[in-house]
Protein backbone atom coordinates (compact mmCIF):
# COMPACT_ATOMS: atom_id res chain seq x y z
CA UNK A 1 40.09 -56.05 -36.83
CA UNK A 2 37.12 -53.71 -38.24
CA UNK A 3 38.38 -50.65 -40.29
CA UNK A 4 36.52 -47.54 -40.91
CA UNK A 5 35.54 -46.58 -44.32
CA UNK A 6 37.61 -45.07 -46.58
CA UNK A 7 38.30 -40.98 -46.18
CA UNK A 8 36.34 -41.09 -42.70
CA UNK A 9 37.59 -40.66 -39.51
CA UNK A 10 36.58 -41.77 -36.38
CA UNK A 11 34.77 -39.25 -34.12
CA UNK A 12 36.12 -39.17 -31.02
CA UNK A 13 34.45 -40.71 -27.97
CA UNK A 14 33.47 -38.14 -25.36
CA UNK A 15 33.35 -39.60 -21.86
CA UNK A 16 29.99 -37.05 -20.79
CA UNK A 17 27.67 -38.85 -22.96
CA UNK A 18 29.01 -42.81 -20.91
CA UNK A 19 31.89 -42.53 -25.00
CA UNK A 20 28.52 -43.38 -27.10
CA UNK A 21 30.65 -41.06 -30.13
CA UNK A 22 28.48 -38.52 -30.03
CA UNK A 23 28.35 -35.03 -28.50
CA UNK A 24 26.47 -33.42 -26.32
CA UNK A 25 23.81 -31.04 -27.08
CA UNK A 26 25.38 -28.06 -25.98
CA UNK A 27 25.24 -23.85 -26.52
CA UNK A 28 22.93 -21.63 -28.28
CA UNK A 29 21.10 -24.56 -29.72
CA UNK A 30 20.64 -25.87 -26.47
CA UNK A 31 19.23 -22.63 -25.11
CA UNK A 32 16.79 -22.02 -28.34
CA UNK A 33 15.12 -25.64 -27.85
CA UNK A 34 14.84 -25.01 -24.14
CA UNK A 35 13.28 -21.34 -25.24
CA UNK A 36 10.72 -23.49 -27.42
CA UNK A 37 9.69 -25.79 -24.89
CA UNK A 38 6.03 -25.74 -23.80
CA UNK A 39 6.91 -24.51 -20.12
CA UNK A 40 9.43 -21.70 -20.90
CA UNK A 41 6.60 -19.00 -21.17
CA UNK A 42 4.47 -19.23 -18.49
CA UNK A 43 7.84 -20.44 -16.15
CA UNK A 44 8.96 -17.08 -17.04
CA UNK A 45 6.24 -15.75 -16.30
CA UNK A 46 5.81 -17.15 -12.89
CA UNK A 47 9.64 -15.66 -12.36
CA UNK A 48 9.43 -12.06 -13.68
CA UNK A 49 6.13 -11.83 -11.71
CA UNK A 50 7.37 -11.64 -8.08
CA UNK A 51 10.42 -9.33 -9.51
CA UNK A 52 7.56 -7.16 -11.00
CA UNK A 53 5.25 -6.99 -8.09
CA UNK A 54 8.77 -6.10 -5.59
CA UNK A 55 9.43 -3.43 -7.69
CA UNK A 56 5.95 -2.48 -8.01
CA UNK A 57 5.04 -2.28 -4.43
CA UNK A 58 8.21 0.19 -3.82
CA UNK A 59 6.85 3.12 -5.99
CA UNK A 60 3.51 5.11 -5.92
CA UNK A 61 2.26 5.58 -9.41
CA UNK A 62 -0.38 7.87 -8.01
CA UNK A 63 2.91 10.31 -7.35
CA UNK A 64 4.33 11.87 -9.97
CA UNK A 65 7.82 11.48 -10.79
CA UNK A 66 8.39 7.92 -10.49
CA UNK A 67 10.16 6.06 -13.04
CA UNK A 68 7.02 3.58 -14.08
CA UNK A 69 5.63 2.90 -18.03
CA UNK A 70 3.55 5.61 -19.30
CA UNK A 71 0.78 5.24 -21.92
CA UNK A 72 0.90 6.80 -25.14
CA UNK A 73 -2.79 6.89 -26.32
CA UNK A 74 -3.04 9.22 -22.99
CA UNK A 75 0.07 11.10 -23.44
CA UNK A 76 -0.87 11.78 -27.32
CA UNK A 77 -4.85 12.25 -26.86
CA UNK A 78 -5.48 12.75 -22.93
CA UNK A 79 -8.05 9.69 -23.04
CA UNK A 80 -7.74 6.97 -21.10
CA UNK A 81 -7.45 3.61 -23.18
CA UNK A 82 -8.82 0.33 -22.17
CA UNK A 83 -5.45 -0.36 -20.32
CA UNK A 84 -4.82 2.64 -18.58
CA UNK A 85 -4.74 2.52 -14.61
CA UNK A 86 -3.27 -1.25 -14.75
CA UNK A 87 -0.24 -0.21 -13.00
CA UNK A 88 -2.16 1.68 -10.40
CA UNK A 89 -4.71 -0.62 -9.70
CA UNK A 90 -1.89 -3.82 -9.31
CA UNK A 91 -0.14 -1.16 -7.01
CA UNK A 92 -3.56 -1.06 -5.14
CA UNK A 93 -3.89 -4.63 -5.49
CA UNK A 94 -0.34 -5.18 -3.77
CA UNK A 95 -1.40 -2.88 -1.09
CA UNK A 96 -4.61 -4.81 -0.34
CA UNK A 97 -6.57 -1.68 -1.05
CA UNK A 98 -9.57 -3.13 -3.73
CA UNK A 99 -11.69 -0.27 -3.73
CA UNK A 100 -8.89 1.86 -5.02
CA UNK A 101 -7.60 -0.78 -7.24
CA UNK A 102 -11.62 -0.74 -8.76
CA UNK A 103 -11.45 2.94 -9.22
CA UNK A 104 -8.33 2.70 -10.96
CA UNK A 105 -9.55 0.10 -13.53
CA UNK A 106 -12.47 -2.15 -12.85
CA UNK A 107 -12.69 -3.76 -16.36
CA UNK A 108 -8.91 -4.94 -16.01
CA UNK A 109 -9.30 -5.86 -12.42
CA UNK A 110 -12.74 -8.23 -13.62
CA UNK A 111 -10.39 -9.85 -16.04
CA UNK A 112 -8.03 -11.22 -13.70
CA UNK A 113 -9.55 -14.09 -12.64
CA UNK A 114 -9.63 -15.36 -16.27
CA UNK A 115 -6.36 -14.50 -17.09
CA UNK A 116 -4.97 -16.45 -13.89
CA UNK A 117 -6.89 -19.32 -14.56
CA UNK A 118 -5.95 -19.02 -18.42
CA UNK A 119 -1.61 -18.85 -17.01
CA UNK A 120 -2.36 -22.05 -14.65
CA UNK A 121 -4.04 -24.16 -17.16
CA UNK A 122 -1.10 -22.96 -19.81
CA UNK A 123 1.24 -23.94 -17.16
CA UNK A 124 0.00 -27.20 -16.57
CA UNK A 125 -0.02 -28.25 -20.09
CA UNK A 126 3.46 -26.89 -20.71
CA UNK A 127 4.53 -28.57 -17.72
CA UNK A 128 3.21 -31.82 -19.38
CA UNK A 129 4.83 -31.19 -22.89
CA UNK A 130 1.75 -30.14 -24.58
CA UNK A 131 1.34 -26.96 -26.58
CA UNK A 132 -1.84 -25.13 -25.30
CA UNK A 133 -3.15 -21.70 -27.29
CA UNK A 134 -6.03 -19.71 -26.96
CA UNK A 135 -8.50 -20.11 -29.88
CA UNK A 136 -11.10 -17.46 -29.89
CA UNK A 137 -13.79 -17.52 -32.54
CA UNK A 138 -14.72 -14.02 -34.79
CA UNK A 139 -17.63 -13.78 -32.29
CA UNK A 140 -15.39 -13.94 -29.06
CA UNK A 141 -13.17 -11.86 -30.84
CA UNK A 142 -16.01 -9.51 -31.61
CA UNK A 143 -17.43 -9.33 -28.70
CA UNK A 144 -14.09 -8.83 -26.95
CA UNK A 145 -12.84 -5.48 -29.17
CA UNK A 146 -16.94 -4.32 -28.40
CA UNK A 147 -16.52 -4.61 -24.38
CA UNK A 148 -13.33 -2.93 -25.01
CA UNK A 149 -14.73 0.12 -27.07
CA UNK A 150 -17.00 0.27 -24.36
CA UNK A 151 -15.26 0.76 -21.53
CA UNK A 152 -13.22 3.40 -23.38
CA UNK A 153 -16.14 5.32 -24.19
CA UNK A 154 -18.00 5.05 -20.96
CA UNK A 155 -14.71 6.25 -19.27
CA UNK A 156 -13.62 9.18 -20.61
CA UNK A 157 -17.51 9.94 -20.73
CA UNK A 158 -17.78 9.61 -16.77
């Protein structure tokens, strides 16, 4: 009959696992590798959107009073940052109204397309295991701060 070592006791066999000896991988270590999985950001993503957009679509930003982010550049200076009007142009946007949506913030609304594509391709890979950043060079970089300074400027200008 086999013994066991000296001062070592068996483990137990636990019957989820088909009594292999070992147990499952269970609780916050669970939840922390499932966190760090490829997929988990842009699955989020994909959830809190529609949640967003229902809330969204229920209140008028254009209306004061409603209980919506604020920026603080505008609060603190009373310019208009590179980011200000996103919530009333994806209002517009959920209302099908584009011209409005444009007027709001045309730079943001030109960089949609990109980052949609940039979510479905992150998406895919994560959905395939694979770790997918975006690398952008010091001249992408660069030119990216530039356009932004730019349409800063050239709005609080107009």
């Amino acid at each position: 009959m086999p013994t066991e070592p000296a001062g070592r006791h068996p483990r137990p066999a636990d019957d989820r696992d088909g009594g292999a000896g070992r147990r499952p991988f269970t609780g916050p270590r669970r939840l922390a590798a499932l966190l760090r999985h490829p997929a988990a950001a842009p699955l989020g993503l994909l959830a809190a959107g529609p949640v967003g957009a229902a809330y969204l679509y229920s209140r008028d930003p254009h209306r004061p009073g409603r209980l919506l982010p604020f920026c603080p550049w505008h609060r603190l200076t009373g310019l208009q940052c590179p980011g200000c009007g996103g919530t009333r142009m994806a209002y517009d946007l959920l209302h099908g109204d584009l011209a409005a949506a444009w007027h709001d913030n045309a730079a943001l609304l030109l960089t949609l397309p990109f980052v949609a594509a940039w979510c479905a391709v992150r998406l895919r890979h994560g959905l395939a295991g694979r770790r997918r950043r975006l690398r952008m060079g010091p001249r992408a970089v660069a030119a990216l701060l530039a356009g932004a300074a730019l349409w800063t400027v050239g709005r609080n200008l107009l």
